[in-house]
Protein backbone atom coordinates (compact mmCIF):
# COMPACT_ATOMS: atom_id res chain seq x y z
CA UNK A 1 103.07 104.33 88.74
CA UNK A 2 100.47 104.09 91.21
CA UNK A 3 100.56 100.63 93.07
CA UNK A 4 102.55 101.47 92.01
CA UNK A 5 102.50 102.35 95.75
CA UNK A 6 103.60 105.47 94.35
CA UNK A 7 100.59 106.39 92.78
CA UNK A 8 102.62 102.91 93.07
CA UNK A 9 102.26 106.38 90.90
CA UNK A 10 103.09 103.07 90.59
CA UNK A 11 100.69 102.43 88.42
CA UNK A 12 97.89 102.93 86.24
CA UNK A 13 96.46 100.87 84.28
CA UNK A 14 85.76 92.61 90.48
CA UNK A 15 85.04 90.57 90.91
CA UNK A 16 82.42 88.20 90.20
CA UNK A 17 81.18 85.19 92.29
CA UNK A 18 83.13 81.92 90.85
CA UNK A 19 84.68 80.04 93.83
CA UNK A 20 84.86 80.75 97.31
CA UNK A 21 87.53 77.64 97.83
CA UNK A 22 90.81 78.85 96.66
CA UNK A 23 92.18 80.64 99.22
CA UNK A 24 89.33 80.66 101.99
CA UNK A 25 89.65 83.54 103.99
CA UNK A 26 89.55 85.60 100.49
CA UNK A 27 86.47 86.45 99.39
CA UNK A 28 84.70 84.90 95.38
CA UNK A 29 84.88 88.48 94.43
CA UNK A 30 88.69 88.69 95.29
CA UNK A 31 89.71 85.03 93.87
CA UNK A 32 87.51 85.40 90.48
CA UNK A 33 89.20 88.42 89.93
CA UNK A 34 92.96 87.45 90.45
CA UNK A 35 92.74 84.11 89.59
CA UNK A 36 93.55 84.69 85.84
CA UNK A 37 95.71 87.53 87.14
CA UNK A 38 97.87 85.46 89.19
CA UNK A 39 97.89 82.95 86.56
CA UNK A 40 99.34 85.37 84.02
CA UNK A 41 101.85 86.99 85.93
CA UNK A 42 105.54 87.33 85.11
CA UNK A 43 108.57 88.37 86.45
CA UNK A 44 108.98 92.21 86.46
CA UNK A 45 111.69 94.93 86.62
CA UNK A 46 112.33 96.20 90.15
CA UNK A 47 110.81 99.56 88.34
CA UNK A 48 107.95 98.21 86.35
CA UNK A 49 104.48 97.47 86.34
CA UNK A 50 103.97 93.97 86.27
CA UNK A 51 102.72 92.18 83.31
CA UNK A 52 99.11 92.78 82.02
CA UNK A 53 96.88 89.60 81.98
CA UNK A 54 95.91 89.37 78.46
CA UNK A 55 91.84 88.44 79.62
CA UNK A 56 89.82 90.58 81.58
CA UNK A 57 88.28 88.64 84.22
CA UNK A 58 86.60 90.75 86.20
CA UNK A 59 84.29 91.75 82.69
CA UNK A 60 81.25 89.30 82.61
CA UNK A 61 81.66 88.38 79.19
CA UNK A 62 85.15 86.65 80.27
CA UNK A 63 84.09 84.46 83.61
CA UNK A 64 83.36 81.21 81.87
CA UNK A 65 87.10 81.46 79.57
CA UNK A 66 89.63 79.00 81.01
CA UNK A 67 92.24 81.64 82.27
CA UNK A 68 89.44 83.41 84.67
CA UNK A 69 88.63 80.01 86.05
CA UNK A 70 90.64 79.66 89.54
CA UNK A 71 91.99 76.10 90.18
CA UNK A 72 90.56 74.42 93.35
CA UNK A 73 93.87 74.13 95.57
CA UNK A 74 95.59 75.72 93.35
CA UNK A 75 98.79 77.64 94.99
CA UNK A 76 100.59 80.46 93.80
CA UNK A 77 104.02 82.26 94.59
CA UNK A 78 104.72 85.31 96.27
CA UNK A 79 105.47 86.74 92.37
CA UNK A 80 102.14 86.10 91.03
CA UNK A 81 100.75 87.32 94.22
CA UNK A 82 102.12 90.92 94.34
CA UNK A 83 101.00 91.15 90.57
CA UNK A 84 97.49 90.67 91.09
CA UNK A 85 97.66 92.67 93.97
CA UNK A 86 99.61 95.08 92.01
CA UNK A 87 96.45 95.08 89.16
CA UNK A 88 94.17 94.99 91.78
CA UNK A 89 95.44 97.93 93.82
CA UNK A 90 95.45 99.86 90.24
CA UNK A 91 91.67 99.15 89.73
CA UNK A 92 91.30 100.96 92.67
CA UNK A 93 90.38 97.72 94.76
CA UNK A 94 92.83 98.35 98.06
CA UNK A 95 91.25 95.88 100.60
CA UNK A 96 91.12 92.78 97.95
CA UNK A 97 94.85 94.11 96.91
CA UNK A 98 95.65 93.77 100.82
CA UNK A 99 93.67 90.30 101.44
CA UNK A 100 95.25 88.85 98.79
CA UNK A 101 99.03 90.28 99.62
CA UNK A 102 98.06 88.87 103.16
CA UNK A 103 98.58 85.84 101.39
CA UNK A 104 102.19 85.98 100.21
CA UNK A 105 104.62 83.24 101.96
CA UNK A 106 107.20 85.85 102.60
CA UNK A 107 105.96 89.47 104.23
CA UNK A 108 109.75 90.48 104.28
CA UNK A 109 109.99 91.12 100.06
CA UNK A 110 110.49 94.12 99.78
CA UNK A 111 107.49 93.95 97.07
CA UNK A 112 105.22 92.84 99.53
CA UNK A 113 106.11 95.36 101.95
CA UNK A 114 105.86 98.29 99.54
CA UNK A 115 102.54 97.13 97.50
CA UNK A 116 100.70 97.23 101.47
CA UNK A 117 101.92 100.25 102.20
CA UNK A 118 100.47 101.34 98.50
CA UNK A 119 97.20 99.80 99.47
CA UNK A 120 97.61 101.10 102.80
CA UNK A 121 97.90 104.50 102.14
CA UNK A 122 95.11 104.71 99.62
CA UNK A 123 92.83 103.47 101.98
CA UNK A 124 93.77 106.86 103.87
CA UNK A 125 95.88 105.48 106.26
CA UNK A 126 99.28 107.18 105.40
CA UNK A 127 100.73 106.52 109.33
CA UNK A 128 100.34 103.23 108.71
CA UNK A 129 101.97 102.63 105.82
CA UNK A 130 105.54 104.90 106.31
CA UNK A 131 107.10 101.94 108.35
CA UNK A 132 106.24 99.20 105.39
CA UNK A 133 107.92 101.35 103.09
CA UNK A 134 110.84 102.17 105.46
CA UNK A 135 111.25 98.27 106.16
CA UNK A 136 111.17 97.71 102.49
CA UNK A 137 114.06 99.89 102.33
CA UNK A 138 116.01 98.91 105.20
CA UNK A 139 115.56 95.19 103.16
CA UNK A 140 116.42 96.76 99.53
CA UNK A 141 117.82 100.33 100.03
CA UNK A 142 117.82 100.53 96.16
CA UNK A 143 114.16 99.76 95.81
CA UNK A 144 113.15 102.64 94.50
CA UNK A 145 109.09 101.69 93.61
CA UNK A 146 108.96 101.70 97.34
CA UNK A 147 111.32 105.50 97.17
CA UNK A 148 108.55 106.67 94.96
CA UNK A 149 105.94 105.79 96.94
CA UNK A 150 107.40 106.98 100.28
CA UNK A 151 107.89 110.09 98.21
CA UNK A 152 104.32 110.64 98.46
CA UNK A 153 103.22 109.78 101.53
CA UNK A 154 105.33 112.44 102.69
CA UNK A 155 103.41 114.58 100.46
CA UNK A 156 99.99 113.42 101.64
CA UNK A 157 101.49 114.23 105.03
CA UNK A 158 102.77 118.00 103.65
CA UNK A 159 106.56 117.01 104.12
CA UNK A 160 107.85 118.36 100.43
CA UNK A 161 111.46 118.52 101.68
CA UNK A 162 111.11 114.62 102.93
CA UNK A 163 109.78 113.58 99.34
CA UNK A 164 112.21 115.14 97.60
CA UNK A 165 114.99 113.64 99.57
CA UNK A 166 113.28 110.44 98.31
CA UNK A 167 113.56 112.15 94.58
CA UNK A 168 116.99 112.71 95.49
CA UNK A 169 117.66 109.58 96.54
CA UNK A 170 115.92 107.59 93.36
CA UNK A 171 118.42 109.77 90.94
CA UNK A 172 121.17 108.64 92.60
CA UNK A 173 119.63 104.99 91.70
CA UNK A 174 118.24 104.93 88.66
CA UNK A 175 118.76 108.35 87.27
CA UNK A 176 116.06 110.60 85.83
CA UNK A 177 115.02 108.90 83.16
CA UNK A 178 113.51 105.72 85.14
CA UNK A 179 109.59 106.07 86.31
CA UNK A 180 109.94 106.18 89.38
CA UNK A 181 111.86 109.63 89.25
CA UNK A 182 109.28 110.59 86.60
CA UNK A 183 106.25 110.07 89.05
CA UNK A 184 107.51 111.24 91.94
CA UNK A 185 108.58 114.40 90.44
CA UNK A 186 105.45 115.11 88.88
CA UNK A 187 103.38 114.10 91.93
CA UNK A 188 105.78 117.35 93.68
CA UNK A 189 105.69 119.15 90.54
CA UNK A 190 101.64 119.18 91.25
CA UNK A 191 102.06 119.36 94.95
CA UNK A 192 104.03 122.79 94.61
CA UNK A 193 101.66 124.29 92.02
CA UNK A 194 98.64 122.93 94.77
CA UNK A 195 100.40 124.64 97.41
CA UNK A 196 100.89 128.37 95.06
CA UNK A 197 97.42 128.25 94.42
CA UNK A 198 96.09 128.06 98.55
């Protein structure tokens, strides 16, 4: 998962100009976009990508369909918030991911926390982001999107024994069959092989 501030591995899988009102300091491009995102968001596992919005609103051919149409005043919860940040990050859109999350009522969910840091880091800024995923888990200490993702900071920062005492650490949580092991140990799995071959 790559927002799956692991690379949100948290996740893998705009913005056009519709309406500048929603949320003010946002951008159009930003509220277009997650408008129909937010709108069709859903609750999610602790260790899953959020809900896909069944319409595409940042294609062209979908602006003028009811779901990609924000509503003036409209406000949304912290839920639907970290989901369209969540898509948004995965489209590879970190600063409208980070306006928008600037937006959530609570900055203390551990969600929050851990899909900035996500953003964070991808805009290179991996210093920055190791204390919102280590408040995240002082919050939730079984959080383990935000394990995953800490995981690889520490490999962006070349600290292999660090990530995999965040490995460690999601095994003892979820075991090895949930993704967040999965990503994380492939992320070190390609990390190690990187390393053999300099």
């Amino acid at each position: 998962m790559k927002f799956g501030i692991m690379t949100l591995d948290i996740m893998s899988p705009g913005v056009n100009e519709m309406n500048r009102t929603m949320f003010g300091v946002l951008g159009r491009g930003v509220l277009a976009c997650c408008a129909g995102l937010l709108i069709a968001s859903a609750a999610y596992a602790a260790d899953d990508a959020p809900a896909k919005p069944k319409i595409d609103c940042t294609k062209p051919a979908n602006k003028n369909k009811p779901a990609c149409k924000p509503q003036h005043g409209a406000v949304f919860s912290d839920d639907e918030i970290v989901n369209a940040a969540y898509w948004l990050a995965r489209d590879g859109k970190y600063q409208d991911a980070l306006g928008l999350l600037a937006r959530a009522q609570n900055h203390e969910d551990p969600r929050v926390l851990t899909a900035t840091g996500f953003a964070t880091r991808k805009l290179g800024d991996v210093d920055a982001a190791l204390p919102l995923y280590a408040r995240a888990l002082e919050i939730k200490p079984d959080y383990v999107q935000a394990r995953e993702y800490l995981g690889e900071a520490f490999l962006t920062k070349g600290d292999l024994v660090r990530a995999s005492e965040q490995l460690q650490e999601i095994e003892k949580r979820c075991g090895t069959a949930c993704v967040a092991y999965s990503e994380l140990k492939g992320h070190i799995a390609d990390y190690t092989t990187s390393q053999a071959r300099s």
